[in-house]
C-alpha atoms as a PDB file:
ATOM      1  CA  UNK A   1     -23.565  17.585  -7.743  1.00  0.00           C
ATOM      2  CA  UNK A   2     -23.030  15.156 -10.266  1.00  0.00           C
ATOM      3  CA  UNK A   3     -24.320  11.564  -9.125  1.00  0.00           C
ATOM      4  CA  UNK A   4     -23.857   9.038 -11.756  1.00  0.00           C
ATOM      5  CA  UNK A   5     -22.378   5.389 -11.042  1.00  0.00           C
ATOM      6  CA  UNK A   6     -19.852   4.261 -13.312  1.00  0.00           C
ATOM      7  CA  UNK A   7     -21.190   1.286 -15.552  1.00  0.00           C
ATOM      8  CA  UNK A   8     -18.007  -0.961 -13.769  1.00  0.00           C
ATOM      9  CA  UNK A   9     -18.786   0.207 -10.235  1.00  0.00           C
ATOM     10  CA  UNK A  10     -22.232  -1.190 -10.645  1.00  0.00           C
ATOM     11  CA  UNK A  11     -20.968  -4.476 -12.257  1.00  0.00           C
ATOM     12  CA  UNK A  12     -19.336  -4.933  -9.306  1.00  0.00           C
ATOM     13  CA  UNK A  13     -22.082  -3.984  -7.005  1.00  0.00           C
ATOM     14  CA  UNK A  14     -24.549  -6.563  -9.438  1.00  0.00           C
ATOM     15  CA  UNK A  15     -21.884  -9.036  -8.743  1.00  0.00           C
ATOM     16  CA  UNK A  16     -21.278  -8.750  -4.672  1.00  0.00           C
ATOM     17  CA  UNK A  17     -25.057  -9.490  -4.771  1.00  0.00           C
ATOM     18  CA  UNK A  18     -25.040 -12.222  -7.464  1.00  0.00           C
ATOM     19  CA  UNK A  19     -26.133 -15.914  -6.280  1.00  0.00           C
ATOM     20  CA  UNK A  20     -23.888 -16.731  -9.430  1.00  0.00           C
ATOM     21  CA  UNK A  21     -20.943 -18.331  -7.184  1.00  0.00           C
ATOM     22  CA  UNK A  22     -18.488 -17.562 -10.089  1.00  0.00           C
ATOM     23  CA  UNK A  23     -19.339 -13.937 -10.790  1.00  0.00           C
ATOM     24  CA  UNK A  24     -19.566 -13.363  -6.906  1.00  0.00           C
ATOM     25  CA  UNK A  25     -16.316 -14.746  -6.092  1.00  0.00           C
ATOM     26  CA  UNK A  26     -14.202 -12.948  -9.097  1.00  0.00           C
ATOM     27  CA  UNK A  27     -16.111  -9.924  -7.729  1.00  0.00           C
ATOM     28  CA  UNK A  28     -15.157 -10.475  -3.940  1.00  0.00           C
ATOM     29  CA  UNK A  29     -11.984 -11.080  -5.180  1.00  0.00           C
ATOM     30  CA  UNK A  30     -11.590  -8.013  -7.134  1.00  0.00           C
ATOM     31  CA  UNK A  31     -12.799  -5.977  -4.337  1.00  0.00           C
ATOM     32  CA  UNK A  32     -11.106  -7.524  -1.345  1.00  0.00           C
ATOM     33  CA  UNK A  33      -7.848  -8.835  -3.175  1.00  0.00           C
ATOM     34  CA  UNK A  34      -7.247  -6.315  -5.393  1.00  0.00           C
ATOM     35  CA  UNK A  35      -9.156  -2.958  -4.860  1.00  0.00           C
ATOM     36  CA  UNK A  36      -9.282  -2.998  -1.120  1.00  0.00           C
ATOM     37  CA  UNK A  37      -5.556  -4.767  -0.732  1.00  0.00           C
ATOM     38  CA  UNK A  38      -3.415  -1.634   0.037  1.00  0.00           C
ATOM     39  CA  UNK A  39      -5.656  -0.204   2.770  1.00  0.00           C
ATOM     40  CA  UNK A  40      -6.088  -3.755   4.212  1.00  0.00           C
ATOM     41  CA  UNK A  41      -2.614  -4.112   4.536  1.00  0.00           C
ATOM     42  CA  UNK A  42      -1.410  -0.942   5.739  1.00  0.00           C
ATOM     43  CA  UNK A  43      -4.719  -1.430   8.717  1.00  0.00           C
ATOM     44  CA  UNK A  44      -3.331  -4.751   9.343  1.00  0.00           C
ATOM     45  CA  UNK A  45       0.155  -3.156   9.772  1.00  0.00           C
ATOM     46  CA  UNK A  46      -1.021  -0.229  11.516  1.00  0.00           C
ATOM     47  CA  UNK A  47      -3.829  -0.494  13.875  1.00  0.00           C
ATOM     48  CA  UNK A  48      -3.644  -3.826  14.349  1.00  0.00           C
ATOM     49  CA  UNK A  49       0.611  -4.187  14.331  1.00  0.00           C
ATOM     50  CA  UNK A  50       0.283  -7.483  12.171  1.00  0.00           C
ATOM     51  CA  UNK A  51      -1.324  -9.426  14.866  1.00  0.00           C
ATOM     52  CA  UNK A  52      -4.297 -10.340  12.408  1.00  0.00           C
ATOM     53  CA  UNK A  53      -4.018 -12.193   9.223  1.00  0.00           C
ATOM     54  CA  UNK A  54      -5.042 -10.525   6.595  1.00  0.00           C
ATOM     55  CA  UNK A  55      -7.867 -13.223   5.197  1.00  0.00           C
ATOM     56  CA  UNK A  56      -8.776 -12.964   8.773  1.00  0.00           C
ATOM     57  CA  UNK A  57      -9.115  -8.942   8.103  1.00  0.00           C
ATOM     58  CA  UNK A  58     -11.040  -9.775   5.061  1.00  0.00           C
ATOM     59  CA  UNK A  59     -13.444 -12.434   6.415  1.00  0.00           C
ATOM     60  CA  UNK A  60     -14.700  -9.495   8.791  1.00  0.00           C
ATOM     61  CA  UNK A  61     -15.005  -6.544   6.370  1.00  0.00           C
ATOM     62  CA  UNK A  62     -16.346  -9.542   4.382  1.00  0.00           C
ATOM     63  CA  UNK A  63     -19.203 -10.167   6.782  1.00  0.00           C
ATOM     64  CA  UNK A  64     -20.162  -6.455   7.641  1.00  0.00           C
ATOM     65  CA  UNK A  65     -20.268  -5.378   4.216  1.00  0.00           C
ATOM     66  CA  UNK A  66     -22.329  -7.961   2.951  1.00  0.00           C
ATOM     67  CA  UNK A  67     -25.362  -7.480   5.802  1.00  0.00           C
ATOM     68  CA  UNK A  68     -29.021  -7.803   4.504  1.00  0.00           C
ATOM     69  CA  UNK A  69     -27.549  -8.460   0.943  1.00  0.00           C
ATOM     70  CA  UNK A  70     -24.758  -5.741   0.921  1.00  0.00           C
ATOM     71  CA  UNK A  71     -26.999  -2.602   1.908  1.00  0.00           C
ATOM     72  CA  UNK A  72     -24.156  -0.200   2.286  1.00  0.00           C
ATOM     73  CA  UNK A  73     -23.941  -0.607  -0.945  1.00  0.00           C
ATOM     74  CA  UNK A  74     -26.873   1.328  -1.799  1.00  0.00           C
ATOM     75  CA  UNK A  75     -25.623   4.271  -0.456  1.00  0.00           C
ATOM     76  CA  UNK A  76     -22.859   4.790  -2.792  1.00  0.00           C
ATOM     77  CA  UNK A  77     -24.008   7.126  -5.285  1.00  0.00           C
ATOM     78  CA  UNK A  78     -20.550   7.842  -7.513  1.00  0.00           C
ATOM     79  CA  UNK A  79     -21.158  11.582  -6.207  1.00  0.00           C
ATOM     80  CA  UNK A  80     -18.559  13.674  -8.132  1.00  0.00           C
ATOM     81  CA  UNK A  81     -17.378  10.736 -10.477  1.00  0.00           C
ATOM     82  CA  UNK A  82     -16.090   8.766  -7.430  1.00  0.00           C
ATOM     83  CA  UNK A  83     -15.309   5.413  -7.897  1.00  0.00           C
ATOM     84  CA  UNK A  84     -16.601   2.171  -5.960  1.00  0.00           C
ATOM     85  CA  UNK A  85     -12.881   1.575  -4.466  1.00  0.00           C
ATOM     86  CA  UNK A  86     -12.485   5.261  -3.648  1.00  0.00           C
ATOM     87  CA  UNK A  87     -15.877   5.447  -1.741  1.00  0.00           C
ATOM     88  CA  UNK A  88     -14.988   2.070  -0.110  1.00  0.00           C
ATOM     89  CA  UNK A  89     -11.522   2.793   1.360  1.00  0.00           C
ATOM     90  CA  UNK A  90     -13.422   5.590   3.351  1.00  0.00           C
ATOM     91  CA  UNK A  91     -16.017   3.270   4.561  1.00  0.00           C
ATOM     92  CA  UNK A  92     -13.220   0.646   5.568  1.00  0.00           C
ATOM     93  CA  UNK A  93     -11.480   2.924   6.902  1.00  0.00           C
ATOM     94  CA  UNK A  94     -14.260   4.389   9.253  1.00  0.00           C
ATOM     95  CA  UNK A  95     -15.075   0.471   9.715  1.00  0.00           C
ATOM     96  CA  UNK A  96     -12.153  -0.485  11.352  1.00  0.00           C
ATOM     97  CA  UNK A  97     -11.014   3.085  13.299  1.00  0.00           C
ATOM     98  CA  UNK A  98     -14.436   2.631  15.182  1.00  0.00           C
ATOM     99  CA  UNK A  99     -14.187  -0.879  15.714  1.00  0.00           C
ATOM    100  CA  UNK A 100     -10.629  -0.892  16.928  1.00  0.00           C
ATOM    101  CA  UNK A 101     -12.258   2.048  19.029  1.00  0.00           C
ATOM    102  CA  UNK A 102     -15.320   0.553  20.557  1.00  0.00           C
ATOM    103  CA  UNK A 103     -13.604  -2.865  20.959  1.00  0.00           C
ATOM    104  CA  UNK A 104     -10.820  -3.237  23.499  1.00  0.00           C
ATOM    105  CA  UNK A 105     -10.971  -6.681  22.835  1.00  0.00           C
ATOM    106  CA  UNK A 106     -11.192  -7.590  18.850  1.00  0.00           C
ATOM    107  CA  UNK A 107      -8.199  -9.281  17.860  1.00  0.00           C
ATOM    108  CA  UNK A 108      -7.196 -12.861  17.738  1.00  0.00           C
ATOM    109  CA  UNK A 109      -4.024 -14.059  16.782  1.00  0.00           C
ATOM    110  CA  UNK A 110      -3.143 -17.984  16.388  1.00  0.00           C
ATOM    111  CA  UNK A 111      -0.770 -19.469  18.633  1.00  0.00           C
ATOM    112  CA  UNK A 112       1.461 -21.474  16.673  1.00  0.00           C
ATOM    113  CA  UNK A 113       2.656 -23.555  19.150  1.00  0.00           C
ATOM    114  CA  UNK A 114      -0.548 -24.015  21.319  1.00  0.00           C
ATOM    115  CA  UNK A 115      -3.096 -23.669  18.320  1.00  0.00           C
ATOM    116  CA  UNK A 116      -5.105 -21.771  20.805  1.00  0.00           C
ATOM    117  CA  UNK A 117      -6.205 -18.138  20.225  1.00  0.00           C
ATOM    118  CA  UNK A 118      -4.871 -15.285  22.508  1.00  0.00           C
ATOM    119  CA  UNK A 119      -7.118 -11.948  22.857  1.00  0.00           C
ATOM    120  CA  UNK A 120      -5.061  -8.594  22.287  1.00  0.00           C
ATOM    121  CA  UNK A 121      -6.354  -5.667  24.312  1.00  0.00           C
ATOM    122  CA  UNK A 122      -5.539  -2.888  22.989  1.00  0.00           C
ATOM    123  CA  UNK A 123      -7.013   0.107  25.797  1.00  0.00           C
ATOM    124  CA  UNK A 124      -8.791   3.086  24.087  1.00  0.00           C
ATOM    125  CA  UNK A 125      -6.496   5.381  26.026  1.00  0.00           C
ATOM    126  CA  UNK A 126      -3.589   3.809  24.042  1.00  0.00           C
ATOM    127  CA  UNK A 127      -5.092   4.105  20.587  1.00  0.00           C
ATOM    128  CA  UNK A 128      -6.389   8.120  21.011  1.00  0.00           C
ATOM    129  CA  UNK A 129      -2.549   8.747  22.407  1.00  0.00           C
ATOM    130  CA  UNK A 130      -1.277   7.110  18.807  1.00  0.00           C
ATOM    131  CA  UNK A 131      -3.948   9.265  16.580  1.00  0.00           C
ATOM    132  CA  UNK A 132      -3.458  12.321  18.274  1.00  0.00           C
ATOM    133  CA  UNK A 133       0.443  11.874  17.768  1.00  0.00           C
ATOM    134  CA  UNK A 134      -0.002  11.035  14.327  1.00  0.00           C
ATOM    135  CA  UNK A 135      -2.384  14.088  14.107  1.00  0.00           C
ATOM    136  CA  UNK A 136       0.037  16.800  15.839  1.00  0.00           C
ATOM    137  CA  UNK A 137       2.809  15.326  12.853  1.00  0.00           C
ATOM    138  CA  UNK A 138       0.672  16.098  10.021  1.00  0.00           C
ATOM    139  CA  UNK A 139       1.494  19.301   8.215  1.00  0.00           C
ATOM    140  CA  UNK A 140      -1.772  20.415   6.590  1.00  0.00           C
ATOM    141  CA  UNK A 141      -4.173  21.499   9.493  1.00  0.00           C
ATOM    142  CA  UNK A 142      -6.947  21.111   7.418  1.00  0.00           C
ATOM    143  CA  UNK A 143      -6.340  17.387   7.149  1.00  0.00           C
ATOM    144  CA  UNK A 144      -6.293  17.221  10.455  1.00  0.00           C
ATOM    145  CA  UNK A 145      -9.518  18.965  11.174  1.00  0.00           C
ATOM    146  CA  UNK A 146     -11.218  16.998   8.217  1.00  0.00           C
ATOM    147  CA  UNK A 147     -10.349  13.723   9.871  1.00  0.00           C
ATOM    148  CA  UNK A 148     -11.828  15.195  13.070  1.00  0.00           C
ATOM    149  CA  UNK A 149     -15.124  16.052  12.011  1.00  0.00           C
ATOM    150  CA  UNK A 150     -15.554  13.295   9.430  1.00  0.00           C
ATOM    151  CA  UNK A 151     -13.902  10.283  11.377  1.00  0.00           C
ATOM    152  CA  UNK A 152     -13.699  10.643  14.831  1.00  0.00           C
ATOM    153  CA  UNK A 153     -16.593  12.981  15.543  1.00  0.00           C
ATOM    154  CA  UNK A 154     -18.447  11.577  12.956  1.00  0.00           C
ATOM    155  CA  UNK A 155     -20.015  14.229  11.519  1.00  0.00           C
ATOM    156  CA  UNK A 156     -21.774  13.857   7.708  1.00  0.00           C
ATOM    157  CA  UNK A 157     -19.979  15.883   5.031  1.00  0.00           C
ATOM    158  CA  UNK A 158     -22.332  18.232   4.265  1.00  0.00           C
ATOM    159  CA  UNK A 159     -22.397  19.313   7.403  1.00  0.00           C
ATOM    160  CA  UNK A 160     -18.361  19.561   7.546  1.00  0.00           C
ATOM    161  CA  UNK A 161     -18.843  21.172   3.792  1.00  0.00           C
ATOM    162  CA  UNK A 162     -20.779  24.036   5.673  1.00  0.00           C
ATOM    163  CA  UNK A 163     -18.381  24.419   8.660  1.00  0.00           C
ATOM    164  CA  UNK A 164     -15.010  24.761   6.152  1.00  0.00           C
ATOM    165  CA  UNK A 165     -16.981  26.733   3.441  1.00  0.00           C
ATOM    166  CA  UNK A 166     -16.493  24.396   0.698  1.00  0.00           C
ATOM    167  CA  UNK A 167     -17.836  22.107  -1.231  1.00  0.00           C
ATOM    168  CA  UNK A 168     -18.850  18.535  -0.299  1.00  0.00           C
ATOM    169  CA  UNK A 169     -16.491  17.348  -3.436  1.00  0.00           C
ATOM    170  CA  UNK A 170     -13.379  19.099  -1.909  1.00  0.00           C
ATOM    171  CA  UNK A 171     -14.541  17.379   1.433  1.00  0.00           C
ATOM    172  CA  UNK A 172     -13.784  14.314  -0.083  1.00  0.00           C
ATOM    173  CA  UNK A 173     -10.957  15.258  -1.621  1.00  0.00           C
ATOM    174  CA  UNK A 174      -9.620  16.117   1.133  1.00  0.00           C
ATOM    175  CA  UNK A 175     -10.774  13.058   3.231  1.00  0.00           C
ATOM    176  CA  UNK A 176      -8.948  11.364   0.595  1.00  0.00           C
ATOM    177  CA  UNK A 177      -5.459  12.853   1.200  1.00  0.00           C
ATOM    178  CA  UNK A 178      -5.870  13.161   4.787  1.00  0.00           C
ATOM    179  CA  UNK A 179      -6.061   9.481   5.268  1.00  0.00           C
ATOM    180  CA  UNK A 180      -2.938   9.015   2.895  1.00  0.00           C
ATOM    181  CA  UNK A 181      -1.085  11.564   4.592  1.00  0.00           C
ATOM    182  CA  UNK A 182      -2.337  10.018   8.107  1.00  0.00           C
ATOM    183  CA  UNK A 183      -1.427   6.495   7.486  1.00  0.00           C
ATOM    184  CA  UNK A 184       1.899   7.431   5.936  1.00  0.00           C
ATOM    185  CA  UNK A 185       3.092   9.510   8.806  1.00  0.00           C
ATOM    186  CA  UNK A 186       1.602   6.760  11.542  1.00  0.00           C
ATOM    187  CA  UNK A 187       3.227   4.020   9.422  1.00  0.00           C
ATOM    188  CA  UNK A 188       7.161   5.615   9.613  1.00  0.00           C
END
Protein backbone atom coordinates (compact mmCIF):
# COMPACT_ATOMS: atom_id res chain seq x y z
CA UNK A 1 0.00 0.00 0.00
CA UNK A 2 0.90 3.21 -1.20
CA UNK A 3 2.31 5.52 1.72
CA UNK A 4 3.33 8.83 0.48
CA UNK A 5 2.40 12.24 2.35
CA UNK A 6 1.15 14.86 0.27
CA UNK A 7 3.74 17.84 0.03
CA UNK A 8 0.60 20.19 1.75
CA UNK A 9 -0.21 17.64 4.45
CA UNK A 10 3.33 17.89 5.61
CA UNK A 11 3.39 21.76 5.39
CA UNK A 12 0.90 21.62 7.70
CA UNK A 13 2.37 19.06 9.95
CA UNK A 14 5.99 21.40 9.65
CA UNK A 15 3.77 24.17 10.68
CA UNK A 16 1.66 22.65 13.88
CA UNK A 17 5.27 22.10 15.09
CA UNK A 18 6.76 25.47 14.01
CA UNK A 19 8.00 27.91 16.96
CA UNK A 20 7.27 30.50 14.06
CA UNK A 21 4.05 32.04 15.95
CA UNK A 22 2.75 33.21 12.49
CA UNK A 23 3.11 30.02 10.48
CA UNK A 24 1.78 28.04 13.60
CA UNK A 25 -1.23 30.01 14.08
CA UNK A 26 -2.37 30.21 10.16
CA UNK A 27 -1.70 26.46 10.46
CA UNK A 28 -3.87 25.88 13.71
CA UNK A 29 -6.19 27.88 12.11
CA UNK A 30 -6.39 26.04 8.96
CA UNK A 31 -6.70 22.85 10.75
CA UNK A 32 -9.06 23.67 13.57
CA UNK A 33 -11.11 26.54 11.76
CA UNK A 34 -11.30 25.33 8.57
CA UNK A 35 -10.38 21.59 8.01
CA UNK A 36 -11.64 20.23 11.26
CA UNK A 37 -14.85 22.84 11.43
CA UNK A 38 -17.67 20.52 10.13
CA UNK A 39 -16.90 17.56 12.40
CA UNK A 40 -16.38 20.00 15.34
CA UNK A 41 -19.60 21.32 14.89
CA UNK A 42 -21.73 18.51 14.19
CA UNK A 43 -19.73 16.78 17.80
CA UNK A 44 -20.61 19.91 19.47
CA UNK A 45 -24.24 19.49 18.23
CA UNK A 46 -24.35 15.92 18.71
CA UNK A 47 -22.62 14.39 21.57
CA UNK A 48 -22.35 17.19 23.42
CA UNK A 49 -26.15 18.89 22.48
CA UNK A 50 -24.44 22.44 22.20
CA UNK A 51 -23.61 22.65 25.79
CA UNK A 52 -19.83 23.37 24.86
CA UNK A 53 -18.56 26.23 22.89
CA UNK A 54 -16.97 25.39 20.16
CA UNK A 55 -13.38 27.34 20.90
CA UNK A 56 -13.92 25.52 24.07
CA UNK A 57 -14.11 22.14 21.78
CA UNK A 58 -11.08 23.35 20.04
CA UNK A 59 -8.90 24.40 23.01
CA UNK A 60 -9.17 20.56 24.05
CA UNK A 61 -8.55 18.76 20.73
CA UNK A 62 -6.04 21.66 20.72
CA UNK A 63 -4.21 20.42 23.78
CA UNK A 64 -4.34 16.55 23.10
CA UNK A 65 -3.17 16.81 19.71
CA UNK A 66 -0.35 18.86 20.32
CA UNK A 67 1.27 16.42 23.32
CA UNK A 68 5.14 15.99 23.29
CA UNK A 69 5.24 18.33 20.16
CA UNK A 70 2.20 16.86 18.20
CA UNK A 71 3.29 13.04 18.21
CA UNK A 72 0.12 11.72 16.73
CA UNK A 73 1.20 13.32 14.09
CA UNK A 74 3.82 10.98 13.24
CA UNK A 75 1.64 8.33 12.75
CA UNK A 76 -0.11 9.62 9.81
CA UNK A 77 1.43 8.11 6.92
CA UNK A 78 -1.03 9.41 3.80
CA UNK A 79 -1.65 5.47 3.40
CA UNK A 80 -3.69 5.18 0.14
CA UNK A 81 -3.35 8.98 -0.85
CA UNK A 82 -5.29 10.02 2.32
CA UNK A 83 -5.21 13.37 3.22
CA UNK A 84 -4.15 15.09 6.67
CA UNK A 85 -7.98 16.27 7.26
CA UNK A 86 -9.32 12.89 6.20
CA UNK A 87 -6.97 10.93 8.62
CA UNK A 88 -7.76 13.58 11.31
CA UNK A 89 -11.59 13.54 11.35
CA UNK A 90 -11.12 9.76 12.29
CA UNK A 91 -8.77 10.51 15.03
CA UNK A 92 -11.21 13.35 16.35
CA UNK A 93 -13.71 11.44 16.03
CA UNK A 94 -12.31 8.40 18.09
CA UNK A 95 -11.02 11.40 20.46
CA UNK A 96 -14.11 12.59 21.54
CA UNK A 97 -16.53 9.13 21.31
CA UNK A 98 -14.02 7.74 24.00
CA UNK A 99 -13.80 10.69 25.97
CA UNK A 100 -17.48 11.42 26.10
CA UNK A 101 -17.32 7.56 27.00
CA UNK A 102 -14.82 7.32 29.76
CA UNK A 103 -15.90 10.72 31.20
CA UNK A 104 -19.30 11.03 32.83
CA UNK A 105 -18.28 14.23 33.85
CA UNK A 106 -16.44 16.40 30.90
CA UNK A 107 -18.49 19.21 30.05
CA UNK A 108 -18.69 22.70 31.29
CA UNK A 109 -21.00 25.13 30.20
CA UNK A 110 -20.94 28.98 31.40
CA UNK A 111 -23.65 30.24 33.38
CA UNK A 112 -24.59 33.43 32.04
CA UNK A 113 -26.21 34.74 34.78
CA UNK A 114 -24.01 33.31 37.67
CA UNK A 115 -20.64 33.27 35.60
CA UNK A 116 -20.08 30.06 37.39
CA UNK A 117 -19.54 26.74 35.54
CA UNK A 118 -22.12 23.85 35.87
CA UNK A 119 -20.83 20.08 35.25
CA UNK A 120 -23.11 18.02 32.72
CA UNK A 121 -23.22 14.31 33.47
CA UNK A 122 -23.99 12.63 30.88
CA UNK A 123 -24.24 8.51 32.32
CA UNK A 124 -22.54 5.95 29.97
CA UNK A 125 -25.77 3.99 30.01
CA UNK A 126 -27.39 7.03 28.27
CA UNK A 127 -24.80 7.53 25.57
CA UNK A 128 -24.52 3.44 24.46
CA UNK A 129 -28.65 3.64 24.39
CA UNK A 130 -28.17 6.78 21.72
CA UNK A 131 -25.32 4.84 19.53
CA UNK A 132 -26.95 1.72 19.48
CA UNK A 133 -30.24 3.55 18.25
CA UNK A 134 -28.40 5.39 15.79
CA UNK A 135 -26.72 2.03 14.84
CA UNK A 136 -30.06 -0.18 14.49
CA UNK A 137 -31.21 3.08 11.88
CA UNK A 138 -28.36 2.74 9.66
CA UNK A 139 -29.03 0.86 6.46
CA UNK A 140 -25.67 -0.58 5.41
CA UNK A 141 -24.76 -3.36 8.02
CA UNK A 142 -21.39 -3.17 7.13
CA UNK A 143 -21.15 0.38 8.42
CA UNK A 144 -22.39 -0.66 11.31
CA UNK A 145 -20.04 -3.49 11.97
CA UNK A 146 -17.03 -1.25 10.76
CA UNK A 147 -17.83 1.29 13.42
CA UNK A 148 -17.94 -1.63 15.88
CA UNK A 149 -14.71 -3.07 15.43
CA UNK A 150 -12.85 0.14 14.57
CA UNK A 151 -14.52 2.60 17.17
CA UNK A 152 -16.05 1.10 19.91
CA UNK A 153 -14.11 -2.14 20.21
CA UNK A 154 -11.20 -0.58 19.10
CA UNK A 155 -9.73 -2.88 17.08
CA UNK A 156 -6.65 -1.75 14.44
CA UNK A 157 -7.67 -1.97 10.78
CA UNK A 158 -5.68 -4.51 9.67
CA UNK A 159 -6.98 -6.61 11.89
CA UNK A 160 -10.76 -5.57 10.86
CA UNK A 161 -9.23 -5.77 7.05
CA UNK A 162 -8.69 -9.59 7.87
CA UNK A 163 -12.05 -10.22 9.64
CA UNK A 164 -14.26 -8.52 6.47
CA UNK A 165 -11.82 -9.90 3.77
CA UNK A 166 -10.82 -6.71 2.35
CA UNK A 167 -8.46 -4.45 2.07
CA UNK A 168 -7.22 -1.99 4.74
CA UNK A 169 -7.99 0.95 1.98
CA UNK A 170 -11.71 -0.13 1.70
CA UNK A 171 -11.57 -0.21 5.63
CA UNK A 172 -11.13 3.26 5.52
CA UNK A 173 -13.31 3.91 3.05
CA UNK A 174 -15.71 2.60 4.68
CA UNK A 175 -14.87 4.14 8.15
CA UNK A 176 -15.24 7.17 6.19
CA UNK A 177 -18.92 6.78 5.14
CA UNK A 178 -19.93 5.08 8.18
CA UNK A 179 -19.25 8.06 10.29
CA UNK A 180 -21.13 10.34 7.67
CA UNK A 181 -23.91 8.10 7.50
CA UNK A 182 -23.79 7.77 11.53
CA UNK A 183 -23.74 11.37 12.34
CA UNK A 184 -26.36 12.19 9.74
CA UNK A 185 -28.90 9.72 10.96
CA UNK A 186 -28.04 10.65 14.92
CA UNK A 187 -28.23 14.34 13.92
CA UNK A 188 -32.18 14.16 12.36
Amino acid sequence: MECTIREFDLTLIRGLRSTDIAVHERCVRRVFYEDLETLLRSIQCSLFKGSIEYDDLVNELYLFLSRNNWKILDSFQGRGGARLSTWLSHVVWRYFMHAYKRESRMIYQEDHSKMDKQVYAISADEMRIDIEKTLSQMENKRYVLVIRLLIIEGHKAEDVAAMMNTTIQNIYNLKHRAIGQFLKIYNS
